[in-house]
Protein backbone atom coordinates (compact mmCIF):
# COMPACT_ATOMS: atom_id res chain seq x y z
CA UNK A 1 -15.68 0.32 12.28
CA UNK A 2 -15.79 0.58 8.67
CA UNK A 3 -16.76 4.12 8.96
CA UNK A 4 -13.52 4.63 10.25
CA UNK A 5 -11.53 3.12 7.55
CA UNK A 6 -13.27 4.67 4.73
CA UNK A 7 -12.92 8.18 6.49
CA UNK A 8 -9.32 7.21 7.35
CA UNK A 9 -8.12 6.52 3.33
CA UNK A 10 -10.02 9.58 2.04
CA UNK A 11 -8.43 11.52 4.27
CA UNK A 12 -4.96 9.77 3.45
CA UNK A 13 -5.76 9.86 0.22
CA UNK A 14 -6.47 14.01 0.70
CA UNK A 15 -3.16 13.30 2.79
CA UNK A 16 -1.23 11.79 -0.78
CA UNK A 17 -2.82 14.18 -2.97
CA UNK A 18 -1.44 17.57 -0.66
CA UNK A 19 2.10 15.31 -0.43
CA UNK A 20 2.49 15.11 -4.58
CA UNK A 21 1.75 19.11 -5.34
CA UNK A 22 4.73 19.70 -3.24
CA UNK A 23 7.01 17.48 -4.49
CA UNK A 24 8.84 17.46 -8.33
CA UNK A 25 7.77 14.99 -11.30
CA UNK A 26 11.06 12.76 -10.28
CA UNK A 27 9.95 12.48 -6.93
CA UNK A 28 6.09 11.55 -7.82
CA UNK A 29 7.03 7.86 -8.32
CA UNK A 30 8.52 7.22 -5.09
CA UNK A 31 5.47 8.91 -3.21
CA UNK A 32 3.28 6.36 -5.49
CA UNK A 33 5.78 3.25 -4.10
CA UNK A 34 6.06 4.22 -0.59
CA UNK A 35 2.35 5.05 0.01
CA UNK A 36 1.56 1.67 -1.52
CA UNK A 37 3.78 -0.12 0.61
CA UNK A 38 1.96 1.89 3.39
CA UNK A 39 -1.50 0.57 2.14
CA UNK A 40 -0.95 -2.72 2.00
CA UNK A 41 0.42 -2.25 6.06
CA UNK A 42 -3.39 -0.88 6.38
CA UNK A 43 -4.81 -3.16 4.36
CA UNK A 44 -2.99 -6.15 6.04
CA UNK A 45 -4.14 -4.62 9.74
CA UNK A 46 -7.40 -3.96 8.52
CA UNK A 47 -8.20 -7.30 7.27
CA UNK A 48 -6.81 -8.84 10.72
CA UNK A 49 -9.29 -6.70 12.35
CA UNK A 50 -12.24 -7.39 10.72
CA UNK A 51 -11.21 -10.74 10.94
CA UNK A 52 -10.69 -10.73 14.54
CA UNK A 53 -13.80 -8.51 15.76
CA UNK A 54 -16.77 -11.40 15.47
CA UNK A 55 -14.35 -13.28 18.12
CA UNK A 56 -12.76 -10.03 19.90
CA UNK A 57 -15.39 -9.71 22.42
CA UNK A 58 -14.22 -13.37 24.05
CA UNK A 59 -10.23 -12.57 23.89
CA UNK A 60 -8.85 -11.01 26.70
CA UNK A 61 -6.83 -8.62 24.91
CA UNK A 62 -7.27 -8.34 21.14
CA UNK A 63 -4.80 -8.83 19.17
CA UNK A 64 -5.42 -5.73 17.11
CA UNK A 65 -6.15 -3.42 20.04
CA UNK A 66 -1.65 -3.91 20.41
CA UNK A 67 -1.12 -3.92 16.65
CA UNK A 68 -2.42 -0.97 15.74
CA UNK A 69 -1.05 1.41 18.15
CA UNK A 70 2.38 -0.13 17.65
CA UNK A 71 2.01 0.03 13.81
CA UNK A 72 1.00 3.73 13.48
CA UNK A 73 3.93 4.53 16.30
CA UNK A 74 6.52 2.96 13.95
CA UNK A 75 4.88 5.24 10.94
CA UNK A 76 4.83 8.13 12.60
CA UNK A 77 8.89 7.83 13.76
CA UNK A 78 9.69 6.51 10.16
CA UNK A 79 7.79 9.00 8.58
CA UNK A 80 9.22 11.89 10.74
CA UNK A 81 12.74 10.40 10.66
CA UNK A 82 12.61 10.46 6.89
CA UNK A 83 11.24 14.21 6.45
CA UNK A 84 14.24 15.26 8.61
CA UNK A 85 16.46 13.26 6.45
CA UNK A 86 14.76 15.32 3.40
CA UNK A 87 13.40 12.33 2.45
CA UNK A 88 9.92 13.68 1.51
CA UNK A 89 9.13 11.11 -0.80
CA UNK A 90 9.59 8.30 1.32
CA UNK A 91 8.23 10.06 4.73
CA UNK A 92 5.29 11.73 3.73
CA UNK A 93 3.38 8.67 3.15
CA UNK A 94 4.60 7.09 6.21
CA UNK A 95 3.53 10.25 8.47
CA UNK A 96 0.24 10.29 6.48
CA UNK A 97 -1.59 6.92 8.01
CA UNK A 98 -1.25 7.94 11.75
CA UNK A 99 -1.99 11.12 10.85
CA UNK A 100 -5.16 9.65 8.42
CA UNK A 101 -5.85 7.63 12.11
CA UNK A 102 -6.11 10.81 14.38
CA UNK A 103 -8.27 12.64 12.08
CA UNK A 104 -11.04 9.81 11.34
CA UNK A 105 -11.05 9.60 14.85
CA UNK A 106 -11.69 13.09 15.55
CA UNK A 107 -14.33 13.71 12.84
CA UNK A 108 -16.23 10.36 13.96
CA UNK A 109 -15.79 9.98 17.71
CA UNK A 110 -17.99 12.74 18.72
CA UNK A 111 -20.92 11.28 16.28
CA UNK A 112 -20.50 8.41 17.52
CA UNK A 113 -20.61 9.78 21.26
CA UNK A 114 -23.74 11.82 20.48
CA UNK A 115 -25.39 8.67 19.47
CA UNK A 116 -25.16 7.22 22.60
CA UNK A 117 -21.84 4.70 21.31
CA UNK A 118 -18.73 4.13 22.57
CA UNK A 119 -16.09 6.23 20.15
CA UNK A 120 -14.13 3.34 19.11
């Protein structure tokens, strides 16, 4: 699991980084607010999780298994809602976590799968 999150913030931090070349001097401090509000969301979820997988295997349904889904759904409509608004500032670090999500999933799920484990 905790190759996933250190694949996920590189690659949101790759995600910031390709965000702030596009965007003007004035708008570089509101892409530094929003995407910190956006990791501490992460770092709040990740903490549950870690928190909750020694006990996870004996819960029904985890916990996190509902938050996370539902937490990168509400970035993704925020983030997209907020580009279309020309919002880039705001949006683009918002769109960048699910994004970050999908791709640490795709470049680690089929290691994981060739080593015999399941890919989450």
């Amino acid at each position: 699991m905790t190759a996933y999150l250190a694949v996920g913030l590189l690659v949101y931090l790759g995600w910031l980084a390709l965000g702030s070349r596009w965007m003007t001097s004035a708008e570089r401090p509101a892409l530094g607010r929003a995407a910190a509000g956006t990791l501490v969301l992460a770092a709040l979820l990740t903490l549950f999780t870690l928190r909750e997988a020694p006990v996870a295997a004996q819960l029904t349904l985890p916990v996190s298994l509902v938050l996370w889904p539902a937490a990168l759904s509400v970035c993704l409509v925020a983030g997209l809602v907020l580009l279309l608004r020309g919002r880039w500032a705001r949006g683009w670090p918002l769109l960048g976590l699910p994004v970050a999500a999908l791709l640490a999933v795709l470049i680690l799920a089929p290691q994981r799968a060739a080593a015999g484990l399941p890919p989450f």
